[in-house]
C-alpha atoms as a PDB file:
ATOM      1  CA  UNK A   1       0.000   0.000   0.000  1.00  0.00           C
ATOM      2  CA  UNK A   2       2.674   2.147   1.241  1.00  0.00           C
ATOM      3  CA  UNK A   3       4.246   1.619  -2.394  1.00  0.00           C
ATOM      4  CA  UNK A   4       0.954   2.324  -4.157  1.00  0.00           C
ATOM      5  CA  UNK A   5       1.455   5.853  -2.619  1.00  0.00           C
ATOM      6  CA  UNK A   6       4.591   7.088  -3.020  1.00  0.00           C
ATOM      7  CA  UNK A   7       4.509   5.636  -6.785  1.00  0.00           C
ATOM      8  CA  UNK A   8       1.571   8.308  -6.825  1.00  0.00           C
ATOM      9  CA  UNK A   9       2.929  10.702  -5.173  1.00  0.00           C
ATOM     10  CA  UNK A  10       6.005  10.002  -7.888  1.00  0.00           C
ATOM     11  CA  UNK A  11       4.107  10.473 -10.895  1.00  0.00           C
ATOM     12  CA  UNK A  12       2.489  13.364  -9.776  1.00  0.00           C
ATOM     13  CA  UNK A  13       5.390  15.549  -8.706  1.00  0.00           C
ATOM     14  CA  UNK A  14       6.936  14.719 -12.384  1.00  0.00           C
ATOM     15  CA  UNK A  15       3.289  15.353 -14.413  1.00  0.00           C
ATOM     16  CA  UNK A  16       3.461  18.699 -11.880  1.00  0.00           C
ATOM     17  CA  UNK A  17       7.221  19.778 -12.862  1.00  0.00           C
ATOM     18  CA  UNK A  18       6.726  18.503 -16.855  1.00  0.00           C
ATOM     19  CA  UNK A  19       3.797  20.758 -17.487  1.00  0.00           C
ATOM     20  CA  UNK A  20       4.729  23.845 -15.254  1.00  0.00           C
ATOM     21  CA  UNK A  21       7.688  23.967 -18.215  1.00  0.00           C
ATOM     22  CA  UNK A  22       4.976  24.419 -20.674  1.00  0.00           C
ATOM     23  CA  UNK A  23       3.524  27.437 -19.977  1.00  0.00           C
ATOM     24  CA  UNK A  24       5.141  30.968 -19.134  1.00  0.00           C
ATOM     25  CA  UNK A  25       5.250  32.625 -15.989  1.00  0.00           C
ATOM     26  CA  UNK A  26       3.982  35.727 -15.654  1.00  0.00           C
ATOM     27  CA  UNK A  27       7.085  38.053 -16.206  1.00  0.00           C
ATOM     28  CA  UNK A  28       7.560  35.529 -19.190  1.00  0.00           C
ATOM     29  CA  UNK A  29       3.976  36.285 -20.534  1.00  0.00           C
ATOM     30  CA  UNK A  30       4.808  39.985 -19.816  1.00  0.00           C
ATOM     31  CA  UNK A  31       7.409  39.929 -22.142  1.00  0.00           C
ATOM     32  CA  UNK A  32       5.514  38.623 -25.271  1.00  0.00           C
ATOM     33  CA  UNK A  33       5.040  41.517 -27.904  1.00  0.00           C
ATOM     34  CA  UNK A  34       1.453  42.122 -29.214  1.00  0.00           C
ATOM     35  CA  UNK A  35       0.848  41.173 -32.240  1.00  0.00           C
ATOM     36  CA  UNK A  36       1.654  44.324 -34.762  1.00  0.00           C
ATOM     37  CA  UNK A  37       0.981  45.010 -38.544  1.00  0.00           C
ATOM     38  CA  UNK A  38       1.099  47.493 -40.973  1.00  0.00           C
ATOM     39  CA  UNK A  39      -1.361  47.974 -43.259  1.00  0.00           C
ATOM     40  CA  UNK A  40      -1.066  49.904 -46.453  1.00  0.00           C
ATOM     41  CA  UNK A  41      -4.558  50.996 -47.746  1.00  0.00           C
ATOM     42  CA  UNK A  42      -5.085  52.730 -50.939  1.00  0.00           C
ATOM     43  CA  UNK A  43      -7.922  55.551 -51.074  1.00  0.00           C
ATOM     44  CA  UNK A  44      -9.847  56.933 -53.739  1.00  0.00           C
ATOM     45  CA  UNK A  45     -12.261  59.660 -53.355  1.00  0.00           C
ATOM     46  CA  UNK A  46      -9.404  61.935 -51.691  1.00  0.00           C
ATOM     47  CA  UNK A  47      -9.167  65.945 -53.315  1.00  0.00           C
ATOM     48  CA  UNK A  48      -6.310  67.210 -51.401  1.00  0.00           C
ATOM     49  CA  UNK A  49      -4.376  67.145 -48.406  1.00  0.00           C
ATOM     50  CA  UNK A  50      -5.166  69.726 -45.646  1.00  0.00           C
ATOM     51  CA  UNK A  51      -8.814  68.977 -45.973  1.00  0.00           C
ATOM     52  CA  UNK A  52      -9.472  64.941 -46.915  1.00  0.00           C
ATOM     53  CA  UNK A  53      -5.888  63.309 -45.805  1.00  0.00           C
ATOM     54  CA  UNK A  54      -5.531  65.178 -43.335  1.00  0.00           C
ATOM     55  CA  UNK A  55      -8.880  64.321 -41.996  1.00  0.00           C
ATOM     56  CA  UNK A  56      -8.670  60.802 -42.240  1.00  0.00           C
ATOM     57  CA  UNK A  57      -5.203  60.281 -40.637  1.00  0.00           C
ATOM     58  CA  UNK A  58      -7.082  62.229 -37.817  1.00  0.00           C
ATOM     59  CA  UNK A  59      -9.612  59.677 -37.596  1.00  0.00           C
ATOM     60  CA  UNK A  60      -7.398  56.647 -37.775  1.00  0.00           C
ATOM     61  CA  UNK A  61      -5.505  58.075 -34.832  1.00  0.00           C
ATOM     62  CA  UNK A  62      -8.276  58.088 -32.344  1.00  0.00           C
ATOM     63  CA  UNK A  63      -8.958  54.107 -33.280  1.00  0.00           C
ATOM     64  CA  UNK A  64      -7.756  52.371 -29.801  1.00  0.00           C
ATOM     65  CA  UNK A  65      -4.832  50.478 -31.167  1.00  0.00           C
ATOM     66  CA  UNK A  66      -3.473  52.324 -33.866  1.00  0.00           C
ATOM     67  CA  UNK A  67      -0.013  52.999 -32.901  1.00  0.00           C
ATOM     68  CA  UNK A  68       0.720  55.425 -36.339  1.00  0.00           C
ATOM     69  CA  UNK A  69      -0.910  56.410 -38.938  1.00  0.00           C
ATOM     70  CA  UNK A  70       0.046  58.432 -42.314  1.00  0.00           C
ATOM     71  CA  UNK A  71      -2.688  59.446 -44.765  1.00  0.00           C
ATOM     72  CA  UNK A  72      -0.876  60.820 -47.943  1.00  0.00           C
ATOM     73  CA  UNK A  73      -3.345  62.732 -50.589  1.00  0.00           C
ATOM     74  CA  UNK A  74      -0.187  62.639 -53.239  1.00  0.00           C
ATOM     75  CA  UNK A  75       0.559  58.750 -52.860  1.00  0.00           C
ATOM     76  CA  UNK A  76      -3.111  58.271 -52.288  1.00  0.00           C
ATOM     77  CA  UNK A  77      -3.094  55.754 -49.353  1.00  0.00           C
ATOM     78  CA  UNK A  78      -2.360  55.053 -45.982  1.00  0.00           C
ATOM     79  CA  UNK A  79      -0.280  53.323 -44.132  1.00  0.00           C
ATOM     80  CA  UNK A  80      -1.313  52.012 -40.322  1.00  0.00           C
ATOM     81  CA  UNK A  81       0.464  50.425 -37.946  1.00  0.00           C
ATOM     82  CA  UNK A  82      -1.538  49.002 -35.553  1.00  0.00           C
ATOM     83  CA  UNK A  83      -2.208  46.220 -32.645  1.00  0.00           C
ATOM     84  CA  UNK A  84      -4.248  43.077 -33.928  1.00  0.00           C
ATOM     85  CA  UNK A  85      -5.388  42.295 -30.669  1.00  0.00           C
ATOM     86  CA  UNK A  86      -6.925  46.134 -30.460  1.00  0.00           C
ATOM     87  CA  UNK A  87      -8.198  46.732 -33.776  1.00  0.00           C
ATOM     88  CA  UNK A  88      -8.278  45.337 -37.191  1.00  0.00           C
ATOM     89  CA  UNK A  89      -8.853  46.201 -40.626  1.00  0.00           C
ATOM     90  CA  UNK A  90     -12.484  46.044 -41.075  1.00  0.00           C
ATOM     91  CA  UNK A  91     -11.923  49.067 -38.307  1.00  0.00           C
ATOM     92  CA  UNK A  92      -9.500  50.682 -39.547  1.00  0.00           C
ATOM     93  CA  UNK A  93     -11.361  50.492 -43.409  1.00  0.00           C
ATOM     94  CA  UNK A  94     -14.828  51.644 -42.504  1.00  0.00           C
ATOM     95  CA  UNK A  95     -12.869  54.469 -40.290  1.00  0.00           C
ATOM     96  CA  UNK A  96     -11.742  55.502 -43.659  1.00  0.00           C
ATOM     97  CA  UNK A  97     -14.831  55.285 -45.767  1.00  0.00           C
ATOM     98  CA  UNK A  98     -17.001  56.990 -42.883  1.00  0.00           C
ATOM     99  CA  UNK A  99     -15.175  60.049 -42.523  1.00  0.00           C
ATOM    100  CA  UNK A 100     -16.879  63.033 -43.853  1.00  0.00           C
ATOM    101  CA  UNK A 101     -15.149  65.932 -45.569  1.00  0.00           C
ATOM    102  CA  UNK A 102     -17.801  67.642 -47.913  1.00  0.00           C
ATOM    103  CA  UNK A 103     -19.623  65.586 -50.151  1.00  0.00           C
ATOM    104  CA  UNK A 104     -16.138  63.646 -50.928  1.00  0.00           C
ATOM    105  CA  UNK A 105     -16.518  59.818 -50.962  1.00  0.00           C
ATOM    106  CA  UNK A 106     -14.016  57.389 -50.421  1.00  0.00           C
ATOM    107  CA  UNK A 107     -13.368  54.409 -51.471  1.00  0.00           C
ATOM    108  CA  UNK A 108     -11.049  51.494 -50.724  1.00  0.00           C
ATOM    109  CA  UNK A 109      -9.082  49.955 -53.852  1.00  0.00           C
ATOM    110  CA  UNK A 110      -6.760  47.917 -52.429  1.00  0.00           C
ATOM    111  CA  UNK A 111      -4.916  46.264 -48.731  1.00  0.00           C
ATOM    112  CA  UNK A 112      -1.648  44.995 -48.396  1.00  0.00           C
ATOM    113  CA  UNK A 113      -1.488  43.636 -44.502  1.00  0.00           C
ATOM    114  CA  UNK A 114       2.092  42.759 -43.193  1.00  0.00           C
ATOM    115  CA  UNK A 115       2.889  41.097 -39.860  1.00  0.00           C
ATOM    116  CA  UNK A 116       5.780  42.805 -38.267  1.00  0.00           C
END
């Protein structure tokens, strides 16, 4: 009996040290970057800088996790960096297509997503 127990007692001090090296600790966990990308976004619709681009990039900056954000009217896109855990493009697309400068409507043509 007294064999029975301490075979037990055995197998569950190495099942208890084997999977404790599976998972992080905390500060370990604490260390793991959030998943980042950048998306570049072209725009139609967009009629200059100071009023549409400028207007935009505003908007995209006030999304909770967008870390940066440049709208350019010449290039005609823009290019986010932002958490995927926060945000994500559907977010950061209809941000775009809902802001309201005039009567100007824009238009997404085209997203290139890369994981950084």
């Amino acid at each position: 009996m007294r064999l029975k127990a301490f075979m037990l007692l055995c197998f569950i001090t190495v099942y208890s040290c084997n999977s404790s090296k599976k998972s992080l600790s905390f500060s370990e966990q604490s260390a793991v970057k959030p998943a980042t990308s950048l998306a570049t976004i072209t725009i139609k619709g967009m009629a200059c800088q100071a009023g549409c681009a400028d207007a935009i990039q505003e908007n995209l900056l006030k999304i909770e996790g967008v870390e940066k954000a440049v709208v350019s009217y010449e290039e005609a896109n823009a290019i986010v960096t932002f958490n995927t855990t926060k945000t994500s493009t559907t977010v950061i697309t209809k941000t775009i297509t809902d802001t309201k400068v005039k009567d100007y409507i824009y238009t997404i043509k085209n997203i290139e997503i890369k994981n950084l």
